[in-house]
N, C-alpha and C. Protein backbone atom coordinates (compact mmCIF):
# COMPACT_ATOMS: atom_id res chain seq x y z
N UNK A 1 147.47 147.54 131.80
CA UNK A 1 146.35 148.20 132.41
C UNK A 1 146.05 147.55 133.76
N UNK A 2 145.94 148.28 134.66
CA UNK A 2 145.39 147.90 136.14
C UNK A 2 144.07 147.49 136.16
N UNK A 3 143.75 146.60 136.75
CA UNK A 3 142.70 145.80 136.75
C UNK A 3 141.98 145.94 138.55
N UNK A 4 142.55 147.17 138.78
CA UNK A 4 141.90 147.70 140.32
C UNK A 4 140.81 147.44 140.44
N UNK A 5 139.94 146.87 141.47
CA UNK A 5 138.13 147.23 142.24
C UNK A 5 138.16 148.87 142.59
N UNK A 6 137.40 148.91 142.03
CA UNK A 6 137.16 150.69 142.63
C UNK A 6 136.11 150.38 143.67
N UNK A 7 135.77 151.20 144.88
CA UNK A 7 135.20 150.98 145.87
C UNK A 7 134.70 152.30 146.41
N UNK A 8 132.79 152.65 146.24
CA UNK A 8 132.59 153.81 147.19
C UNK A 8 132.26 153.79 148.64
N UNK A 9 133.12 154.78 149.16
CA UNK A 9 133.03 154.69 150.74
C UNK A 9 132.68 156.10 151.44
N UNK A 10 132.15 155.27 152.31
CA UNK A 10 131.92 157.50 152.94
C UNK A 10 133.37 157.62 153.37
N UNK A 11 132.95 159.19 153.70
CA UNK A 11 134.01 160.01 153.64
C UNK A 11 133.41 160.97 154.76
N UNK A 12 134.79 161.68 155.60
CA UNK A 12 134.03 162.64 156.35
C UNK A 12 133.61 163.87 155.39
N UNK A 13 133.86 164.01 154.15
CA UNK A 13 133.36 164.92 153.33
C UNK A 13 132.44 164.78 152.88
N UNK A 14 131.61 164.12 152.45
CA UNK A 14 130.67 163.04 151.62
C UNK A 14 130.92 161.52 151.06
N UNK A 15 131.74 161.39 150.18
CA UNK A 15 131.84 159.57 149.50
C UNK A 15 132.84 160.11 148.81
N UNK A 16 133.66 158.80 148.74
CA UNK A 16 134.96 158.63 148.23
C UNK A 16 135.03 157.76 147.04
N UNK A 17 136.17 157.75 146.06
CA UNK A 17 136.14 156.54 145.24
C UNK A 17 137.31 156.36 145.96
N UNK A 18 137.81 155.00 145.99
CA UNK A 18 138.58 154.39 146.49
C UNK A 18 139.48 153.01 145.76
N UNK A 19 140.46 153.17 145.16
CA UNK A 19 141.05 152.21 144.69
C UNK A 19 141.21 150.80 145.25
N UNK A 20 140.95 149.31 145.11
CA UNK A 20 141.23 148.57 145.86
C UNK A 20 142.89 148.57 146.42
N UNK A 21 143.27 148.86 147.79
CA UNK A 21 144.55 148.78 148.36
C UNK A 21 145.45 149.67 148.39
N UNK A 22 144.64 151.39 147.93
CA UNK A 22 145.39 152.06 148.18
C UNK A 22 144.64 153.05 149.20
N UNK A 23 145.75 153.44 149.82
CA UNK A 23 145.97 154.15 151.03
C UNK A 23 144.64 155.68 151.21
N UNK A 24 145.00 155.82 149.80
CA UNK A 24 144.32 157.34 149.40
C UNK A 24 143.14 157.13 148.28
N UNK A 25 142.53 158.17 148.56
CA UNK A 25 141.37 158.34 147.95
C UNK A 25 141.67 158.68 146.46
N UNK A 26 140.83 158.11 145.49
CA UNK A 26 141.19 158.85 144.05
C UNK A 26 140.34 159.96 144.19
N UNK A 27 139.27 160.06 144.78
CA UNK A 27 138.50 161.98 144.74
C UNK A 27 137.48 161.35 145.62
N UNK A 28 136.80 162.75 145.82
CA UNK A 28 135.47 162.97 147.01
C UNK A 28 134.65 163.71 146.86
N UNK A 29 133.97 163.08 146.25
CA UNK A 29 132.61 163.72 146.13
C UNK A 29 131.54 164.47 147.34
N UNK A 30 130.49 165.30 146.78
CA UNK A 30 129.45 165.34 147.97
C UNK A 30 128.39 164.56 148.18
N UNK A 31 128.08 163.47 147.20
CA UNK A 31 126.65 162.74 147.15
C UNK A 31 126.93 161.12 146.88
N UNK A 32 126.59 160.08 146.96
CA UNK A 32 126.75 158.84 147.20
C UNK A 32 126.45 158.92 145.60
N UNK A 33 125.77 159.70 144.99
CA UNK A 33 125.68 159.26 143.58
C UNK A 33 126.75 159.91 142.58
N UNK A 34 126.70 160.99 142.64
CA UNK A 34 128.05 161.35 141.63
C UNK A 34 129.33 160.31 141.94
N UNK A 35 129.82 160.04 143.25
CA UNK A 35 130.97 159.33 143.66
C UNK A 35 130.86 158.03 142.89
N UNK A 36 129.49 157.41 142.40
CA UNK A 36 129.18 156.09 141.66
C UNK A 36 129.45 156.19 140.53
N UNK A 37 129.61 157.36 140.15
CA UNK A 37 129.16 157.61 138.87
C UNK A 37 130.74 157.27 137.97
N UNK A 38 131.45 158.30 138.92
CA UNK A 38 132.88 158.43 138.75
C UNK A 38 133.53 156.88 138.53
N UNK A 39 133.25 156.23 139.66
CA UNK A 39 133.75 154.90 140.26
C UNK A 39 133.29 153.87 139.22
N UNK A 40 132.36 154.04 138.57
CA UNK A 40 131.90 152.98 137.47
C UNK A 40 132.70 153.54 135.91
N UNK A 41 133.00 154.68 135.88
CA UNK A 41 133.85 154.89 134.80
C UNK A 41 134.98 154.21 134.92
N UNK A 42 135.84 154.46 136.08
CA UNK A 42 136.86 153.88 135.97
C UNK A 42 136.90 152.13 136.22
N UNK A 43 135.74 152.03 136.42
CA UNK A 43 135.75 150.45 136.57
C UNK A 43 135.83 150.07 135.66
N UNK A 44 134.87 150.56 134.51
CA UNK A 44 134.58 150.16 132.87
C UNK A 44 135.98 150.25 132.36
N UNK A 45 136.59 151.75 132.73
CA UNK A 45 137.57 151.72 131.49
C UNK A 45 138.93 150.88 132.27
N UNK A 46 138.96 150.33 133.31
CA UNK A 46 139.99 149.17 133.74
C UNK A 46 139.53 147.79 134.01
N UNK A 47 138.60 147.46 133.27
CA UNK A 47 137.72 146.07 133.25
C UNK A 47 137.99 145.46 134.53
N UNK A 48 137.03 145.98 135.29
CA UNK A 48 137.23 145.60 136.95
C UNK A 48 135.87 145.31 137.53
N UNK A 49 135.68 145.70 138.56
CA UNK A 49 134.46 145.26 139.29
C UNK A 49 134.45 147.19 139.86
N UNK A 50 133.09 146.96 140.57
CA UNK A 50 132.51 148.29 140.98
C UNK A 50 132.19 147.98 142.58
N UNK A 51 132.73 148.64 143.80
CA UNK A 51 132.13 147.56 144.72
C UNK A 51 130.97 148.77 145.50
N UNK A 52 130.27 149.26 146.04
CA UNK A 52 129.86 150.43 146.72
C UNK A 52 129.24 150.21 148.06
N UNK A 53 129.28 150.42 149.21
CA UNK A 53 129.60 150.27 150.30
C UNK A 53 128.79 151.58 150.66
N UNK A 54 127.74 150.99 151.76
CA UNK A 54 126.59 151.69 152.50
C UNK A 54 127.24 152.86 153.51
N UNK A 55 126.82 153.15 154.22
CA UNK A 55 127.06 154.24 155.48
C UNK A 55 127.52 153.87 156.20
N UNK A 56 127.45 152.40 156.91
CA UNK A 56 127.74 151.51 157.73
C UNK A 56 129.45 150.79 157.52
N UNK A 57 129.55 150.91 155.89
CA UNK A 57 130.98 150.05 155.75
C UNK A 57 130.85 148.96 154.82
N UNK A 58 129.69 148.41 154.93
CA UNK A 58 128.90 146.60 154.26
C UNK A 58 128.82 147.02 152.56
N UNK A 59 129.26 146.30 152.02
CA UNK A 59 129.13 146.68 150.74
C UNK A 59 127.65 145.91 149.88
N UNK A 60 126.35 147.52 149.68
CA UNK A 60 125.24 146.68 149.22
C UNK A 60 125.41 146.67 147.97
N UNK A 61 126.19 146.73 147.04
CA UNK A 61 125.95 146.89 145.86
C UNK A 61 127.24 146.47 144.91
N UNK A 62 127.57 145.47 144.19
CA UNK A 62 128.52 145.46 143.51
C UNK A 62 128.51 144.80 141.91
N UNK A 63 128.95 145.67 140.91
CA UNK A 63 128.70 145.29 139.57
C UNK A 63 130.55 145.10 139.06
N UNK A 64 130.25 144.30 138.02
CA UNK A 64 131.24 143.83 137.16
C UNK A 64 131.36 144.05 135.73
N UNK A 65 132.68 145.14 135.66
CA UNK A 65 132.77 145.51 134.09
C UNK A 65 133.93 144.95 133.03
N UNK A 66 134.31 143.59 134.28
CA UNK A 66 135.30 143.07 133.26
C UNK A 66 134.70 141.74 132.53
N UNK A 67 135.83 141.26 132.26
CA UNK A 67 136.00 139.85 131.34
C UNK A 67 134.76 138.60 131.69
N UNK A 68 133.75 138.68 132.25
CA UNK A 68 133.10 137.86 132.58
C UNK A 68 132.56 137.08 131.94
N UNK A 69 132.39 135.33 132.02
CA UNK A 69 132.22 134.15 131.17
C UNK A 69 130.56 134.71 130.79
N UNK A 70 130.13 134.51 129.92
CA UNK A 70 128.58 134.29 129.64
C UNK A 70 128.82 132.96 128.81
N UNK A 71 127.71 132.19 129.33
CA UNK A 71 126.37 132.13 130.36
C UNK A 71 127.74 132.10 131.82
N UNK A 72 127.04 132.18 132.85
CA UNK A 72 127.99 131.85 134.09
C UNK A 72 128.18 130.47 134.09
N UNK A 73 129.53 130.15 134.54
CA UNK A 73 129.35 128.83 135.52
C UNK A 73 128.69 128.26 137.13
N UNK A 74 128.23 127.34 136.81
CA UNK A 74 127.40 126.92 137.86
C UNK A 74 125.99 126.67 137.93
């Protein structure tokens, strides 16, 4: 199983999901929220991270649906 970052980005269409490192878009949505919506499924079901990325490019928002230690270290 691929352990990809999925990543939402605009799009000149609306927002994209975006695989970490590939070239092409996995789909394109019209609304910054359905495109999340999508992008956190496949995060969950490839125990990855979620990264989502403002208008600007800056990524404000990023969650984690994999393997993570509880309690954290540090």
């Amino acid at each position: 199983m691929s352990h990809k970052n999925q990543h939402v980005v605009s799009h000149p269409d609306g927002w994209a999901v975006r695989g970490e490192g590939n070239e092409k878009v996995t789909s394109v949505h019209p609304t910054q929220r359905e495109a999340v919506e999508v992008a956190r499924e496949i995060a969950r079901n490839q125990q990855s991270e979620l990264l989502i990325h403002g208008e600007n490019g800056q990524i404000r928002e990023r969650n984690s649906y994999g393997n993570d230690p509880f309690p954290p270290k540090g």
